[in-house]
C-alpha atoms as a PDB file:
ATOM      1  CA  UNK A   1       4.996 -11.224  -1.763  1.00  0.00           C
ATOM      2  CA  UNK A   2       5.983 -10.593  -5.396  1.00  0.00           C
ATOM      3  CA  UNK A   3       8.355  -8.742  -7.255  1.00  0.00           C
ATOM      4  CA  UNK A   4       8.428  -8.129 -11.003  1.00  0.00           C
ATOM      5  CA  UNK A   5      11.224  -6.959 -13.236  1.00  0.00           C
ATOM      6  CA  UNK A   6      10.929  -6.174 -16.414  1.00  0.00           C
ATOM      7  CA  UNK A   7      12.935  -4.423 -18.917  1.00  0.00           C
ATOM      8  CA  UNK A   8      10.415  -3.742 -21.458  1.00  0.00           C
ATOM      9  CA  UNK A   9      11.144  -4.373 -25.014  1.00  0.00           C
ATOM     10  CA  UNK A  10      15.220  -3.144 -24.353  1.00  0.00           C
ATOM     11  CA  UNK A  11      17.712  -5.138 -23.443  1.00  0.00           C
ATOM     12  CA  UNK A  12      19.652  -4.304 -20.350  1.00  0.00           C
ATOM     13  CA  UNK A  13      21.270  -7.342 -19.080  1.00  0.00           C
ATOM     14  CA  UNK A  14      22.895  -5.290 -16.416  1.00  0.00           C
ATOM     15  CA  UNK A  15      19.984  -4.864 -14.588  1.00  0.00           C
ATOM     16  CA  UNK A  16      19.062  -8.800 -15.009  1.00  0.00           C
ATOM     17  CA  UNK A  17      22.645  -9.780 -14.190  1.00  0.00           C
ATOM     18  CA  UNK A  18      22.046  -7.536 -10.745  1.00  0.00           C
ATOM     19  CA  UNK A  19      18.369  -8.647  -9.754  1.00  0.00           C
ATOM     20  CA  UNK A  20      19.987 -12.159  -9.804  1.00  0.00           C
ATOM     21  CA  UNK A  21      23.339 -11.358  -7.720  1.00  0.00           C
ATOM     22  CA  UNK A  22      22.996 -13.213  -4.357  1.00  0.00           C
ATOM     23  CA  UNK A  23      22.876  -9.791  -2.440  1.00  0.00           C
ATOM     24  CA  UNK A  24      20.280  -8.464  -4.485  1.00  0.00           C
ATOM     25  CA  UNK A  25      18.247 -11.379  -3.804  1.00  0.00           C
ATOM     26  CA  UNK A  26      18.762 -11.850  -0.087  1.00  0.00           C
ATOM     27  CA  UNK A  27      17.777  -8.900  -0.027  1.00  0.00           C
ATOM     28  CA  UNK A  28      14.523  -8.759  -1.719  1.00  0.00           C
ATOM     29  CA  UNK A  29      13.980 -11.742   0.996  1.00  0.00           C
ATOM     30  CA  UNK A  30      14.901  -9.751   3.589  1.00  0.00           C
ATOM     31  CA  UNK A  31      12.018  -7.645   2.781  1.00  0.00           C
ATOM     32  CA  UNK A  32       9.324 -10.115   1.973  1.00  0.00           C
ATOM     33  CA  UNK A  33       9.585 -11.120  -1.179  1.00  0.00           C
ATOM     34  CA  UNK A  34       9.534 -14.769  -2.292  1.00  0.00           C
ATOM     35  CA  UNK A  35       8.477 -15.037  -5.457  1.00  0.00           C
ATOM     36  CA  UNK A  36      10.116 -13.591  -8.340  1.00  0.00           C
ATOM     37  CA  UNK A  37       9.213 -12.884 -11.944  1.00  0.00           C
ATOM     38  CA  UNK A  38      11.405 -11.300 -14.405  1.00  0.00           C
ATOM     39  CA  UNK A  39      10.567 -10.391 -17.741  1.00  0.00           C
ATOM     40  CA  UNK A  40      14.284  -9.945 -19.530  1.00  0.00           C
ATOM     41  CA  UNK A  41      13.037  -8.848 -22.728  1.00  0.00           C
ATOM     42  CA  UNK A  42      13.266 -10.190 -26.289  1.00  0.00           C
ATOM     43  CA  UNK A  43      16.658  -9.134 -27.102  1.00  0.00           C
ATOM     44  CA  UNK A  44      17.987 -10.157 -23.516  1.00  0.00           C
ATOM     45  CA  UNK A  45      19.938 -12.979 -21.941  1.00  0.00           C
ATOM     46  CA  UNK A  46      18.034 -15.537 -19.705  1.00  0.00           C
ATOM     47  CA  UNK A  47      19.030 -15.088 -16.073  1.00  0.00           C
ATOM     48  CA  UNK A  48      21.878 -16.385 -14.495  1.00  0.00           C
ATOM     49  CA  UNK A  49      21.750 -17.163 -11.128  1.00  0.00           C
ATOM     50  CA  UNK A  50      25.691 -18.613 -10.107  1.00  0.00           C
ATOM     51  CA  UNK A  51      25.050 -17.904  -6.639  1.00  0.00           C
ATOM     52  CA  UNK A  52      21.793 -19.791  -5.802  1.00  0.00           C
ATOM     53  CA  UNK A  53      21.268 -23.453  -5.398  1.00  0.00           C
ATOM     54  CA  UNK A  54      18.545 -24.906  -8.001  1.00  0.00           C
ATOM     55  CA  UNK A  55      16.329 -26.536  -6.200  1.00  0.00           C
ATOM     56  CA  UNK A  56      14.811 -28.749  -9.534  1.00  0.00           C
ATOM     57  CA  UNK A  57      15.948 -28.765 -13.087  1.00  0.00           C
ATOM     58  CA  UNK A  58      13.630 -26.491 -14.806  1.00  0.00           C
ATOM     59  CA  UNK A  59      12.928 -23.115 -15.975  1.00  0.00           C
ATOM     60  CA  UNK A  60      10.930 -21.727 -13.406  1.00  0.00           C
ATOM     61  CA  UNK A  61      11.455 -23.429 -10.295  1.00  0.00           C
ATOM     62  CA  UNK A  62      13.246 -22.621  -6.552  1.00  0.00           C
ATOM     63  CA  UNK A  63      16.015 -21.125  -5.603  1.00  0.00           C
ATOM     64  CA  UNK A  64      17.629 -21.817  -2.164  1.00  0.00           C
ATOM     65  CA  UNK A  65      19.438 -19.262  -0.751  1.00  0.00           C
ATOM     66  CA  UNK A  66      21.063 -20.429   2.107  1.00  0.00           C
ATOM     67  CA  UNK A  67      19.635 -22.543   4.797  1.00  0.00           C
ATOM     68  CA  UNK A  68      16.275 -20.603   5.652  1.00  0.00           C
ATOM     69  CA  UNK A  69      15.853 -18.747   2.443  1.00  0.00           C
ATOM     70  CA  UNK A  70      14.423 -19.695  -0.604  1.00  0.00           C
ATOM     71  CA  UNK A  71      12.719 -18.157  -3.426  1.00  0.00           C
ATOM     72  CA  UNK A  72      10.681 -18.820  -6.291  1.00  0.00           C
ATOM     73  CA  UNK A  73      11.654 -16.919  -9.534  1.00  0.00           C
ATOM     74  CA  UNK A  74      10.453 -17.580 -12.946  1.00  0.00           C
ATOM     75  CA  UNK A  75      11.210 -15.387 -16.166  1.00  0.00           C
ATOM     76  CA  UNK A  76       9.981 -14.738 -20.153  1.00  0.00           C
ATOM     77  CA  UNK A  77      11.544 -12.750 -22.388  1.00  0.00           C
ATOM     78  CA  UNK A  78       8.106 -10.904 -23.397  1.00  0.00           C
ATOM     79  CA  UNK A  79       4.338 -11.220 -23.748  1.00  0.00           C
ATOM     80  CA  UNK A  80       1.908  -8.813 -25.427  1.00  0.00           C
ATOM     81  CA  UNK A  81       0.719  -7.438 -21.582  1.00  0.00           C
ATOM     82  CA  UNK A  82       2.016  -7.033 -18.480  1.00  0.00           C
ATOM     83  CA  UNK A  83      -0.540  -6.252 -17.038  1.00  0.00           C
ATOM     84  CA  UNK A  84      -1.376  -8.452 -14.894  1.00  0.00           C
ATOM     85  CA  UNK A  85       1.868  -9.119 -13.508  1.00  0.00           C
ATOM     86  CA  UNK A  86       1.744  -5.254 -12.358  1.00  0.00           C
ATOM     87  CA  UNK A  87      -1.156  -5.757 -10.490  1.00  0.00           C
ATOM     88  CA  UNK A  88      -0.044  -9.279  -8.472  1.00  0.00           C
ATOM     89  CA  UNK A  89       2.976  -7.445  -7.793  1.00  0.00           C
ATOM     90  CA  UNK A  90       4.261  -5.887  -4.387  1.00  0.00           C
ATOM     91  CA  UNK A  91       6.831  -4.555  -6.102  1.00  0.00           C
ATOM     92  CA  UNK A  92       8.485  -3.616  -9.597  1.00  0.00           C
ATOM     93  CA  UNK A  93      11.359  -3.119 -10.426  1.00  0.00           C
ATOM     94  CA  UNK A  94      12.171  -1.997 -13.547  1.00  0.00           C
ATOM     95  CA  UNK A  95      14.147  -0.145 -16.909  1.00  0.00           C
ATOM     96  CA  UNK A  96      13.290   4.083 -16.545  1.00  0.00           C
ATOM     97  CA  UNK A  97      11.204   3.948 -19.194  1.00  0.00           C
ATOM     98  CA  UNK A  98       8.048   6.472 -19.748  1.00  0.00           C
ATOM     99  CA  UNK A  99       5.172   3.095 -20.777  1.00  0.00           C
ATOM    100  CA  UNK A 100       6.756   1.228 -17.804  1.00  0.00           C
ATOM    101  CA  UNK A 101       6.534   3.943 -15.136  1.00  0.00           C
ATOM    102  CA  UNK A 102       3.061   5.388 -16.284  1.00  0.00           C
ATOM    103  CA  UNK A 103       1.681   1.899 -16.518  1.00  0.00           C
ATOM    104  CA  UNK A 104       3.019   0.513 -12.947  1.00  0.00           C
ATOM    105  CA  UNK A 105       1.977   3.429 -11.408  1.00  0.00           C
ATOM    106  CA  UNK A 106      -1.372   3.837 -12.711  1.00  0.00           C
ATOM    107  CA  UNK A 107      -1.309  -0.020 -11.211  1.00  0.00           C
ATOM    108  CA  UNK A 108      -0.788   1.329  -7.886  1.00  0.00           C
ATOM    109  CA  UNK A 109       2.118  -0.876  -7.652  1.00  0.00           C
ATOM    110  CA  UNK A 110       5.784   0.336  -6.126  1.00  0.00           C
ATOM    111  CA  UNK A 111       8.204   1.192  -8.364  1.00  0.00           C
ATOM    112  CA  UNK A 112      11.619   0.885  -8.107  1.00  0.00           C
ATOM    113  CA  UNK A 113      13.385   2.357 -11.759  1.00  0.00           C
ATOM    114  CA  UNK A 114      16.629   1.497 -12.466  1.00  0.00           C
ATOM    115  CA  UNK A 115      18.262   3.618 -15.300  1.00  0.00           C
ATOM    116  CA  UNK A 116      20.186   2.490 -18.236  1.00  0.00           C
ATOM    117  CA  UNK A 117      22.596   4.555 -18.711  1.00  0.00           C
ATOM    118  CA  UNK A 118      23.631   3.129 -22.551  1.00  0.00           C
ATOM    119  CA  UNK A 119      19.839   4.168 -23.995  1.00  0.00           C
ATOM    120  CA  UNK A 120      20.100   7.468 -26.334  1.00  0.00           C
ATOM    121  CA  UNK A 121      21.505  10.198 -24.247  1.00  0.00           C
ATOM    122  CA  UNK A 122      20.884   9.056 -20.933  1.00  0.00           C
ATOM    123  CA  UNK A 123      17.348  10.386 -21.420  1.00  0.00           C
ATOM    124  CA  UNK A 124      15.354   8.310 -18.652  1.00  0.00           C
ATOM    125  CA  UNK A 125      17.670  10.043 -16.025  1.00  0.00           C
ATOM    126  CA  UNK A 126      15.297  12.999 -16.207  1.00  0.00           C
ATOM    127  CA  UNK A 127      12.324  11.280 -16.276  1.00  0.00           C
ATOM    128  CA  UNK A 128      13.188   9.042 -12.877  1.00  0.00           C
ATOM    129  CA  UNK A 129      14.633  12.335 -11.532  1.00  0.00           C
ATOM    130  CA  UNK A 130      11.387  14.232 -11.784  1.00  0.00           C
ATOM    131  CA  UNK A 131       9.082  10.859 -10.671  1.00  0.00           C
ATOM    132  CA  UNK A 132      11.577  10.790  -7.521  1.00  0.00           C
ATOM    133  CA  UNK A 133      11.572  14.084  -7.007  1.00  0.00           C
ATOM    134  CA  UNK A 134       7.480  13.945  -6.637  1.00  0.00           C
ATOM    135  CA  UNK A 135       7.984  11.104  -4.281  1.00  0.00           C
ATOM    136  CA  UNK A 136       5.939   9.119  -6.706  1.00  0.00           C
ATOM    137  CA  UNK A 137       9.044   6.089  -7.088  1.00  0.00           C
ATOM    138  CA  UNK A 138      12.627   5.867  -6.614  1.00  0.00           C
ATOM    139  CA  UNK A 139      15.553   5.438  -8.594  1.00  0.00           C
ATOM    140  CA  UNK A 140      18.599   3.884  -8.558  1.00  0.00           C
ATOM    141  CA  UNK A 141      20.924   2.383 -10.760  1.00  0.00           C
ATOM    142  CA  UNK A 142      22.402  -0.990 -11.236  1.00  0.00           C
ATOM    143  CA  UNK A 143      25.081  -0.386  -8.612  1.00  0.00           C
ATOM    144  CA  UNK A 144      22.740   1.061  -5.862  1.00  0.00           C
ATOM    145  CA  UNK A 145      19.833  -0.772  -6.660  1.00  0.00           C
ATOM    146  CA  UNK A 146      20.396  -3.383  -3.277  1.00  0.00           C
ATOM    147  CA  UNK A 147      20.526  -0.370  -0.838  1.00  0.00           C
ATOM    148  CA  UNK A 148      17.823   1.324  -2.459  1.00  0.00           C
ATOM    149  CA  UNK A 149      15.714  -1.813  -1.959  1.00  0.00           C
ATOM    150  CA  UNK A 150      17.014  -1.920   1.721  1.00  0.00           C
ATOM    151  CA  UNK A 151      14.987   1.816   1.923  1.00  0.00           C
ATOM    152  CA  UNK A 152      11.935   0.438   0.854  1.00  0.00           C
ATOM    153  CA  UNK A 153      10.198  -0.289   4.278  1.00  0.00           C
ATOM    154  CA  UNK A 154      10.867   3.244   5.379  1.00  0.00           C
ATOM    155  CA  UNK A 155       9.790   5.193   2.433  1.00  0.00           C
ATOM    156  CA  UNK A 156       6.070   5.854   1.723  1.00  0.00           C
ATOM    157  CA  UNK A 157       5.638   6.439  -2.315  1.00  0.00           C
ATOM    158  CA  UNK A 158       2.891   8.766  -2.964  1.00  0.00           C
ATOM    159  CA  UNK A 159      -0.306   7.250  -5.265  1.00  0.00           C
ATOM    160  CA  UNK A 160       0.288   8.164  -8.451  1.00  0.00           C
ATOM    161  CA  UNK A 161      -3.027  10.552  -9.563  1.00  0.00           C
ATOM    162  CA  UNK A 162      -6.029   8.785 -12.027  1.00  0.00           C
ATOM    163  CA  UNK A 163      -5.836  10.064 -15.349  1.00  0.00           C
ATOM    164  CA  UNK A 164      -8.057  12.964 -15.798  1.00  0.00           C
ATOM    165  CA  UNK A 165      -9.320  13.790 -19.759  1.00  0.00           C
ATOM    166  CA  UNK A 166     -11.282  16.942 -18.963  1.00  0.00           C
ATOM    167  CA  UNK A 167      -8.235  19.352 -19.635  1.00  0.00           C
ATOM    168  CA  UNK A 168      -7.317  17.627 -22.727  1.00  0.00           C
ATOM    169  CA  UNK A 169     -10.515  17.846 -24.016  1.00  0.00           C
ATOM    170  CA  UNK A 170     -11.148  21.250 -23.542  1.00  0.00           C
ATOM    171  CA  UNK A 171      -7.505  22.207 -24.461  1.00  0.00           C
ATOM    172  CA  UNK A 172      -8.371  20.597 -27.924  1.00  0.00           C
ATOM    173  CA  UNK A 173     -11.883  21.887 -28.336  1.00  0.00           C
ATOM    174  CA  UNK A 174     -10.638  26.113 -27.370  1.00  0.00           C
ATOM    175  CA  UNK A 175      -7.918  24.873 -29.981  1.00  0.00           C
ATOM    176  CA  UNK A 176     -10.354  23.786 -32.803  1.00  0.00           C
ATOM    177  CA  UNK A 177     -12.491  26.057 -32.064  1.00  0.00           C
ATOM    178  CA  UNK A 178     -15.471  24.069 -30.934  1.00  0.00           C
ATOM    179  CA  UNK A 179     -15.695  26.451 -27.437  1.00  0.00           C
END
């Protein structure tokens, strides 16, 4: 299976730094996932990963964990859609914000935000509560992120409803005047 991470167009190296901790990524094992794509953003560092053994000498490439665990990762710092990569995936895990939560759930992908904390006023807090709170993702920041992940088998995420345009349309036509 695959994971995605992506942090949009911010930077938030934390959450990069943590997806790539050896815990973090046994764990994703640990729950099926051995392929890896992470999109760090265009202002963000390339990953580091200290704790894994590089299998080959290239960008994308394998990642041995210990003796019976390995995993394929590969990263970008941006492209001009992501779509795609939210539909291969099993998973995604990424940045609270309102584009990548609307358009990972309308993917029918899981989502897995983590907030950052350092973007204007702590705003995607609210947003991530109220998502959780309809059982549509969960949340977690960078320091709970690897027991939030261990939840994921036991948690069932509600679909996340089509996009309806009726009401908006009729809104805006009793508002013009055209009803």
């Amino acid at each position: 299976m695959l994971a995605f991470v992506t942090v949009g167009t911010t930077k938030f190296d934390s959450l990069i730094d943590r997806i790539c901790d050896k815990d973090t990524l046994d764990t994703l094992f640990d729950q099926g996932y051995v392929k890896l794509r992470i999109q760090y953003g265009p202002l963000g560092r390339v990953p580091r990963l200290e704790n894994a053994k590089r299998e080959k000498r290239r960008k994308n490439t394998s990642y041995v964990l210990s003796e019976k665990k390995r995993i394929e990762i590969e990263w970008f710092p941006i492209k001009s859609s992501i779509k795609k990569d939210l539909e291969e995936a099993s998973l995604v895990i990424g940045h609270a914000g309102a584009g990548t939560i609307l358009e990972t759930l309308r993917a029918g992908t899981n989502l897995v935000v983590v907030t950052n904390p350092d973007l204007m006023d702590d705003h995607q807090t609210d947003l991530a509560n109220a998502m959780q709170r309809e059982e549509y993702l969960l949340q977690a920041t960078c320091k709970t992120l690897t027991n939030v992940l261990k939840k994921l088998k036991r948690v069932k995420l509600k679909q996340y409803p089509a996009f309806d345009p009726k009401p908006f349309i009729a809104m805006c036509d009793e508002e013009l005047g055209l009803r």
